[in-house]
Protein backbone atom coordinates (compact mmCIF):
# COMPACT_ATOMS: atom_id res chain seq x y z
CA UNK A 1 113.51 94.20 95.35
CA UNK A 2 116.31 96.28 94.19
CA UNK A 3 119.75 96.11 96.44
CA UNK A 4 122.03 99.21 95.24
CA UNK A 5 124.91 100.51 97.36
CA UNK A 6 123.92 104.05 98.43
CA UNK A 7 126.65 106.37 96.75
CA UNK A 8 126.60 110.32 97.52
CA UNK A 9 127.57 111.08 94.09
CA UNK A 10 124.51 108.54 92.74
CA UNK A 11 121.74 108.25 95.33
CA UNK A 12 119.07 104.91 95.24
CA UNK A 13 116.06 107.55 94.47
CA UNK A 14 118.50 109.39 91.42
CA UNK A 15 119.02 105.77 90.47
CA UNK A 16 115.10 104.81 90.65
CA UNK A 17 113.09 107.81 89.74
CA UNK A 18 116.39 108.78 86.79
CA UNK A 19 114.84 109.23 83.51
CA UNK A 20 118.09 107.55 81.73
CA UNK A 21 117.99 103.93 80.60
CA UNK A 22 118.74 102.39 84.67
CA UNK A 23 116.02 104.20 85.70
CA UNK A 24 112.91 101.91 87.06
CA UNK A 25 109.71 103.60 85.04
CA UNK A 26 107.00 102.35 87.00
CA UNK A 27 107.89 103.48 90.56
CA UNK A 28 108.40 106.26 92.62
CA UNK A 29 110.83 106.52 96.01
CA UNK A 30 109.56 109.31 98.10
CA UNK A 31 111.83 107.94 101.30
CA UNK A 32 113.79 105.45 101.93
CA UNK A 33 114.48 102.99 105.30
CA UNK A 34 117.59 101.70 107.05
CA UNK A 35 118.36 98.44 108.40
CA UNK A 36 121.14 96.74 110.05
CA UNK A 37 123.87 95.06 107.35
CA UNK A 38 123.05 91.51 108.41
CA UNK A 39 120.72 89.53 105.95
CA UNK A 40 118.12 88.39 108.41
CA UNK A 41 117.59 91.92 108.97
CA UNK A 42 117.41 92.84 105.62
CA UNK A 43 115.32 90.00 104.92
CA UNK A 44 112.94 90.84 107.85
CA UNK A 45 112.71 94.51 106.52
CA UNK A 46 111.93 93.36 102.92
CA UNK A 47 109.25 91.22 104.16
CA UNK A 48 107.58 93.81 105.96
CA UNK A 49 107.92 96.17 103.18
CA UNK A 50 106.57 94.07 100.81
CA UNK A 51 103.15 93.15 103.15
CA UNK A 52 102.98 97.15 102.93
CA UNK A 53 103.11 98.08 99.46
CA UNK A 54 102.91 94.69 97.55
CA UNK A 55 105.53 93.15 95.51
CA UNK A 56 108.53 95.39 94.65
């Protein structure tokens, strides 16, 4: 999984869906999902995520 800082001048889904050379080609972000800033939490989320959608 990808961990970028959100930015309001660069966005995760400019950074993912971009067409430039940091863009990620085979994936699409159509929302995204908050968690707390600890890294169980993150962890937990991740986890979940993943038993969604498959690996990411």
């Amino acid at each position: 999984m990808i961990s970028i800082q959100y930015s309001e001048t660069f966005p995760v889904i400019t950074h993912l869906n971009g067409t430039d050379h940091l863009a990620a080609y085979d994936i699409q972000v159509n929302a995204s999902q908050s968690c707390s800033d600890d890294d169980q939490s993150q962890f937990a989320l991740e986890n979940r995520l993943i038993s969604l959608y498959g690996i990411l």
